[in-house]
Protein backbone atom coordinates (compact mmCIF):
# COMPACT_ATOMS: atom_id res chain seq x y z
CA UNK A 1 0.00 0.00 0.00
CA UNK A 2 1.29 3.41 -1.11
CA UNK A 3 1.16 6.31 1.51
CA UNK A 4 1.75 9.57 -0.31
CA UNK A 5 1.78 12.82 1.96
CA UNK A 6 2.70 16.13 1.38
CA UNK A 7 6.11 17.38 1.54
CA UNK A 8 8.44 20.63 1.06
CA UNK A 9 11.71 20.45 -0.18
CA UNK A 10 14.51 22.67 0.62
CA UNK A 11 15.27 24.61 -3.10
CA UNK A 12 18.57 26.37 -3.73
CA UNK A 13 20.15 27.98 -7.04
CA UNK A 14 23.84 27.66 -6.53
CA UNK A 15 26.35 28.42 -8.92
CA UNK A 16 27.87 26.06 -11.22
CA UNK A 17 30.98 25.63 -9.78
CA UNK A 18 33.04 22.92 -8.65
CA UNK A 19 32.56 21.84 -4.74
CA UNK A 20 29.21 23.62 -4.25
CA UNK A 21 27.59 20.73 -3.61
CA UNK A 22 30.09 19.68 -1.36
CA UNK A 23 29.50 22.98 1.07
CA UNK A 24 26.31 23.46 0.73
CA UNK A 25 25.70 19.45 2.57
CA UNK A 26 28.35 20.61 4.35
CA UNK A 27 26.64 23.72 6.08
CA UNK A 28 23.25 21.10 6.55
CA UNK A 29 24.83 18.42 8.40
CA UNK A 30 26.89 20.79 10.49
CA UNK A 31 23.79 22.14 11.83
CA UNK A 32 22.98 17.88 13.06
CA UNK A 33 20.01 18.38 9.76
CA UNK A 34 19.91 14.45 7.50
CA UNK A 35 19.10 15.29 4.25
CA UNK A 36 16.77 12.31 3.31
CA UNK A 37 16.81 12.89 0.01
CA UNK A 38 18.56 15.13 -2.79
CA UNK A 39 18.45 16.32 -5.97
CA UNK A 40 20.72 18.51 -8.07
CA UNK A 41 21.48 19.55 -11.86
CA UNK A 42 22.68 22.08 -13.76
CA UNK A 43 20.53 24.73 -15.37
CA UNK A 44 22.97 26.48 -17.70
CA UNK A 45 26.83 27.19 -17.62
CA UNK A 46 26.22 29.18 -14.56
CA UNK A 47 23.48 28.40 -12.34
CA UNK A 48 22.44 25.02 -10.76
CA UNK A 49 19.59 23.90 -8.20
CA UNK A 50 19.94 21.88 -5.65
CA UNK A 51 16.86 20.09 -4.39
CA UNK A 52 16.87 18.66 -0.62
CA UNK A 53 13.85 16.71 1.75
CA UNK A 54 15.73 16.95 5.01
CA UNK A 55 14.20 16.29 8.29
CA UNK A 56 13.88 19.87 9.79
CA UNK A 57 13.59 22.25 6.62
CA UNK A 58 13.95 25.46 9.38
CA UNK A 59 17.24 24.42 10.52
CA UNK A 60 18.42 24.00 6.69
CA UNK A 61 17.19 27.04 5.64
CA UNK A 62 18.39 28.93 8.43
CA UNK A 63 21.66 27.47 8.48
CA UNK A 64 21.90 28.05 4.41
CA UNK A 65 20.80 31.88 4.46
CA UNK A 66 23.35 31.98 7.24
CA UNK A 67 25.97 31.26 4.66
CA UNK A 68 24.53 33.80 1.46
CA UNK A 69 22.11 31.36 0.00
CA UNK A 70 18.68 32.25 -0.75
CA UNK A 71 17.11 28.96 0.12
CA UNK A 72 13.14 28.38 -0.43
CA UNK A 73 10.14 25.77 0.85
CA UNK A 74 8.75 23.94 -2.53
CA UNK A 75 5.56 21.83 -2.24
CA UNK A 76 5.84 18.46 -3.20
CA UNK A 77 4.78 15.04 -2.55
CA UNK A 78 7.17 11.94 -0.86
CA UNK A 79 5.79 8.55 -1.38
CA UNK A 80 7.71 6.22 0.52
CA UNK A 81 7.60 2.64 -0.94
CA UNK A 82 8.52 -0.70 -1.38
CA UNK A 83 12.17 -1.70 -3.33
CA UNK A 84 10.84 -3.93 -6.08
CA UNK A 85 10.20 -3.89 -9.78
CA UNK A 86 6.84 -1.80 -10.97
CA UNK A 87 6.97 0.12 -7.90
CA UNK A 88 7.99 3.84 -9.53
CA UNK A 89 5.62 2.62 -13.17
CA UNK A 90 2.74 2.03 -10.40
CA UNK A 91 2.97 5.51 -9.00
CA UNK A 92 3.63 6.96 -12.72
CA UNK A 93 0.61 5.01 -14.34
CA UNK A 94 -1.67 6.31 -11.64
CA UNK A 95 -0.87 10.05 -11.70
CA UNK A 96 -0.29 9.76 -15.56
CA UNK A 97 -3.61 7.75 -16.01
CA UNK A 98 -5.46 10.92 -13.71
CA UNK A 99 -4.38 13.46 -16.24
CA UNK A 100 -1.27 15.01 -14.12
CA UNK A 101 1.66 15.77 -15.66
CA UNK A 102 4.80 15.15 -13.56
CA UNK A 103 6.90 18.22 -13.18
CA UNK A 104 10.18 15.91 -11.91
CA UNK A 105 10.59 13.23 -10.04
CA UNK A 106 13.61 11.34 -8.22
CA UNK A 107 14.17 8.52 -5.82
CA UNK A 108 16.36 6.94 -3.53
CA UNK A 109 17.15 3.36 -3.39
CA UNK A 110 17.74 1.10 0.00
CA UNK A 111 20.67 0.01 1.07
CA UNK A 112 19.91 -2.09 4.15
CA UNK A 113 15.83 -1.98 4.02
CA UNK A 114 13.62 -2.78 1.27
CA UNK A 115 11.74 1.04 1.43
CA UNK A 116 12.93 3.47 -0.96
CA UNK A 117 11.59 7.38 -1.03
CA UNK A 118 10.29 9.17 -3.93
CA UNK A 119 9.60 12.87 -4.49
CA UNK A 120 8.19 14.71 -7.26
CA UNK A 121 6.33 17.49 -8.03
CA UNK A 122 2.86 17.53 -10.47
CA UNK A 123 0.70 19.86 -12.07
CA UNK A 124 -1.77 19.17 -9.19
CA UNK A 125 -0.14 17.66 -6.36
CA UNK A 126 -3.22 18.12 -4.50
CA UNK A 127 -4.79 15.27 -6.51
CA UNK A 128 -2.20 13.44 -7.38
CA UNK A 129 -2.19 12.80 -3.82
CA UNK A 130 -5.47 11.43 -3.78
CA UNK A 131 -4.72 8.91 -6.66
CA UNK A 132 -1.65 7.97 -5.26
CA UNK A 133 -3.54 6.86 -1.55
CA UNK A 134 -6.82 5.43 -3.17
C-alpha cells in the first residue's frame, strides 16, 4: 500500500561551480540536519539547483541563508515505498492515467531496508495525492 503525503523540499540555485555541492551538505549536516533525500542539476553554464527533503527544513534554511544562499520551501509530494520492480511505473501510471503531468521526479534506493523514497512534483499535487492513496 502506497502512503503519499505532502512534503516541502529545501530549493537552492547555486552556482555552477566545482565543490558547491560539497558545502552546501556541508553547512546542513553541520547544523545535526539528515538530508533524506537530494536532488541537483545544472541549469545552464552558470546556475544550478539543488533540491533537498531533510528532516527539519527550518534548521536547513536557516543554516543556508546563514551562509549567502537564498534557500526556499517547494511543495511536493514523498511517497515512501517498497524496493521492487513496478513500484515507480505504479505511482507513474496512476498520476499519468489521472491526467497530471509530472513536473520531476527522483528517488532513492535502499541500502539495508527494502523502502525506498520518492519525491516529485505535479501539475496538481493536491490530486495526485489522492490517486496515489486510493
Amino acid at each position: 500500500m502506497i502512503t503519499a503525503r505532502q512534503c516541502k523540499e529545501v530549493s537552492v540555485r547555486v552556482l555552477n561551480d566545482i565543490g558547491i555541492l560539497a558545502q552546501l551538505t556541508k553547512i546542513v549536516a553541520d547544523k545535526g540536519v539528515n538530508i533524506r533525500a537530494a536532488a541537483a542539476w545544472v541549469e545552464d553554464e552558470n546556475k544550478g539547483v539543488v533540491r533537498l527533503v531533510t528532516d527539519d527544513n527550518l534548521r536547513a534554511i536557516d543554516a543556508l541563508r546563514a551562509h549567502s544562499y537564498a534557500p526556499e520551501e517547494i511543495d511536493s509530494i514523498e511517497v515512501p515505498m517498497q524496493h521492487s520492480p513496478g513500484m515507480l511505473a505504479s505511482i507513474c501510471t496512476k498520476i499519468g492515467n489521472g491526467g497530471i503531468n509530472i513536473k520531476y521526479l527522483y528517488a532513492s534506493a535502499p541500502v539495508s531496508d527494502e523502502i525506498c523514497l520518492a519525491v516529485l512534483s505535479t501539475s496538481n499535487n493536491e490530486r495526485a495525492l489522492v490517486l496515489l492513496n486510493e
